[in-house]
N, C-alpha and C. Protein backbone atom coordinates (compact mmCIF):
# COMPACT_ATOMS: atom_id res chain seq x y z
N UNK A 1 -5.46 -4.30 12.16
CA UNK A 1 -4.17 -4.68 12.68
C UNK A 1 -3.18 -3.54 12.42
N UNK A 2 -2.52 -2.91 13.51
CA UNK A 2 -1.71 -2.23 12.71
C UNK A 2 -0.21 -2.34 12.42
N UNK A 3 0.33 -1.57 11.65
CA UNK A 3 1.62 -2.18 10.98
C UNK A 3 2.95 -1.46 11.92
N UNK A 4 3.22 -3.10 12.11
CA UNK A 4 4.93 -3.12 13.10
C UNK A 4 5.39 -2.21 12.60
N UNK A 5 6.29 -1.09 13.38
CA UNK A 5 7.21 -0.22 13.63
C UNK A 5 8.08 -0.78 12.78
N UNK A 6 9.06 -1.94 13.01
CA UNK A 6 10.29 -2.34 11.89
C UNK A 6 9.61 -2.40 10.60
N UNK A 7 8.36 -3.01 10.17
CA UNK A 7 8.11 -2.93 8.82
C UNK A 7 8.14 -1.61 8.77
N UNK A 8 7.42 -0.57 8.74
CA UNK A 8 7.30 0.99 8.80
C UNK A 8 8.24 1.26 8.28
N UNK A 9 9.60 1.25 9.00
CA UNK A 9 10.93 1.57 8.85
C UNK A 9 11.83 1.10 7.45
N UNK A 10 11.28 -0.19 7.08
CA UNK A 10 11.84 -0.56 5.96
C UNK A 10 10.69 -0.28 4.64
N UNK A 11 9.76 0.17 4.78
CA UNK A 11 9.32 0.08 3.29
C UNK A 11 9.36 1.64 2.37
N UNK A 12 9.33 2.03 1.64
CA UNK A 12 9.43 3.10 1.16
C UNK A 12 7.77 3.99 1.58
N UNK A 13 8.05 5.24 1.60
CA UNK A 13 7.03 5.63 2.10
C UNK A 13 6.74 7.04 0.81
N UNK A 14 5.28 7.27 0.71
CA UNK A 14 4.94 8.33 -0.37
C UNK A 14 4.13 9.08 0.17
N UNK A 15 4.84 10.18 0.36
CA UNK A 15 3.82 11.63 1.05
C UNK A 15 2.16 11.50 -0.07
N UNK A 16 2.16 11.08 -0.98
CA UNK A 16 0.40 11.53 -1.48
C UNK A 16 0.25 10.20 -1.84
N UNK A 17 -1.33 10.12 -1.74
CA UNK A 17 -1.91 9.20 -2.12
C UNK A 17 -2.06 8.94 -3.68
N UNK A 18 -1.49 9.64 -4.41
CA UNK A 18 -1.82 9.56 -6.36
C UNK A 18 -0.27 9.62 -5.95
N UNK A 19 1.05 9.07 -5.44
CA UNK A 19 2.51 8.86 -6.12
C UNK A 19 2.34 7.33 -5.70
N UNK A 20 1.61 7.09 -4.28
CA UNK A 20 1.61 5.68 -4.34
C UNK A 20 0.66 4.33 -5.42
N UNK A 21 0.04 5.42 -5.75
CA UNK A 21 -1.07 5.04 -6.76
C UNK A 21 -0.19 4.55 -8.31
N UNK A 22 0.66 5.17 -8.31
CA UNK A 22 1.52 6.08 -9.44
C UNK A 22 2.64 4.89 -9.56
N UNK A 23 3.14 4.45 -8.92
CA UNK A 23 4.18 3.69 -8.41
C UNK A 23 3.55 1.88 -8.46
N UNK A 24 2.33 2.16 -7.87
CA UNK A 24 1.23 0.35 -7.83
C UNK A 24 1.16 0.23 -9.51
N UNK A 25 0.67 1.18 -10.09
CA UNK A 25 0.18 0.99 -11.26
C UNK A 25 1.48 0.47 -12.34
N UNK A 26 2.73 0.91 -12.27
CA UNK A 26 3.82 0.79 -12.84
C UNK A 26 4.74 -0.56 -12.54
N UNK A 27 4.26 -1.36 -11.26
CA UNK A 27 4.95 -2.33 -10.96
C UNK A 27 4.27 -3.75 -11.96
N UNK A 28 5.56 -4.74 -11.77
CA UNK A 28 5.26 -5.76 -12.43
C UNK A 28 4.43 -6.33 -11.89
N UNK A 29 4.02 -6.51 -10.69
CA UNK A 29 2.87 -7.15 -9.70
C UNK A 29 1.88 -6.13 -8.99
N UNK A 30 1.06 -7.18 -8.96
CA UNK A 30 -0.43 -6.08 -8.06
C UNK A 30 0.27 -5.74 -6.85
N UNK A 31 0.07 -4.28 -6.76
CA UNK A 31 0.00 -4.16 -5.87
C UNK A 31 -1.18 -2.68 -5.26
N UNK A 32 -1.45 -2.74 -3.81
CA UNK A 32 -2.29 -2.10 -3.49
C UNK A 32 -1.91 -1.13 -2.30
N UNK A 33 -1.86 0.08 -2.50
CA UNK A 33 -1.42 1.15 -1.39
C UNK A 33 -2.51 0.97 -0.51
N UNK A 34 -1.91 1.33 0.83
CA UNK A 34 -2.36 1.65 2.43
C UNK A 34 -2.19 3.02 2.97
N UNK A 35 -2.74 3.89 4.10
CA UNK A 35 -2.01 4.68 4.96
C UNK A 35 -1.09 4.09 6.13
N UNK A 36 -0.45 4.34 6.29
CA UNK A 36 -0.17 3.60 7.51
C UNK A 36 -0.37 4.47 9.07
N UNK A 37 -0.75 3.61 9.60
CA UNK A 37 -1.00 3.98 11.10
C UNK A 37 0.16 4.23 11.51
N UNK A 38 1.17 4.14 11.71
CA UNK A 38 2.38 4.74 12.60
C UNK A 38 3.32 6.11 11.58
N UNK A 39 3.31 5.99 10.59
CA UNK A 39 3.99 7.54 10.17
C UNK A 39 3.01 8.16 9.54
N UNK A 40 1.88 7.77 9.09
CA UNK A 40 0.59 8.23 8.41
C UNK A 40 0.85 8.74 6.72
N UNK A 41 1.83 8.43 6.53
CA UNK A 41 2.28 8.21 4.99
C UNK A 41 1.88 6.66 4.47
N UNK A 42 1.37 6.79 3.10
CA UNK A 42 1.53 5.72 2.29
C UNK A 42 2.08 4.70 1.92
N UNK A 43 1.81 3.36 1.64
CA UNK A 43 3.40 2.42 1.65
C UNK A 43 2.44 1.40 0.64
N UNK A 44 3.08 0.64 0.05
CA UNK A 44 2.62 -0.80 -1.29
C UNK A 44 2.84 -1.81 -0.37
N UNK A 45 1.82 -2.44 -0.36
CA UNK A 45 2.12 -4.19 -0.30
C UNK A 45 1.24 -5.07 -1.74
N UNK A 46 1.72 -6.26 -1.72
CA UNK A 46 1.01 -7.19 -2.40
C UNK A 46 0.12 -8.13 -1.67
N UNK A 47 -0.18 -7.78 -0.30
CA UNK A 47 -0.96 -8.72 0.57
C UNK A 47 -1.89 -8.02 0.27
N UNK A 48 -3.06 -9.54 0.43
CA UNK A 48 -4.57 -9.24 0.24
C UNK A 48 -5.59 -10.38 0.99
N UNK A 49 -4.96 -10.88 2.00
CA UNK A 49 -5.47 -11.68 2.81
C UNK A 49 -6.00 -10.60 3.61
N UNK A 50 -7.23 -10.78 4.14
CA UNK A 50 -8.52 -10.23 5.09
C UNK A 50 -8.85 -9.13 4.07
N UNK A 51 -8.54 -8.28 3.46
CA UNK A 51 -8.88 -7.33 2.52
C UNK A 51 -9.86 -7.38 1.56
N UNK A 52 -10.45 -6.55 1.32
CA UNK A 52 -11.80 -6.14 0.36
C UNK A 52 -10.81 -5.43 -0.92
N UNK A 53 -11.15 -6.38 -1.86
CA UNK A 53 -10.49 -6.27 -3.44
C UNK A 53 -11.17 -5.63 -4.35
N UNK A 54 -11.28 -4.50 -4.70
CA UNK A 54 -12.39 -4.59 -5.99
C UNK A 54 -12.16 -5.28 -7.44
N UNK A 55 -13.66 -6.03 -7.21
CA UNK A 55 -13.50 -6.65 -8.87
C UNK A 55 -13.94 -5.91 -9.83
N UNK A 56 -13.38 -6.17 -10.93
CA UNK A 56 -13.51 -5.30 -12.19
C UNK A 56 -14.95 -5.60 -12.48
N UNK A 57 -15.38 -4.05 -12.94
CA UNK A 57 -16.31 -4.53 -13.08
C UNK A 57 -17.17 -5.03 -14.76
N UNK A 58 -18.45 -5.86 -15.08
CA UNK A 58 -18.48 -6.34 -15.94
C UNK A 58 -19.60 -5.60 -16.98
């Protein structure tokens, strides 16, 4: 699916893939970086519906 133009526009965006990494890891909630298809920069969400999660492993 790719991500609406207005979302695009409002979320913060991170030229490398290790600041968005950098930024997930530091928040109070999970969250999981994307590329995005319309500016091809990085962006956080906390959605994980249809998504492949990795579980920790044991």
């Amino acid at each position: 699916m790719r991500t609406r133009l207005s979302i695009c526009r409002r979320k913060q965006r991170f030229a490398s893939e290790e600041a968005a990494l950098t930024t997930a890891r530091e928040a109070t909630i999970e969250l999981r970086h994307y590329r995005c298809d319309r500016c091809g920069q990085f962006h956080l969400t906390s959605r994980t519906k249809g998504k492949r999660v990795q579980r920790p492993s044991t």
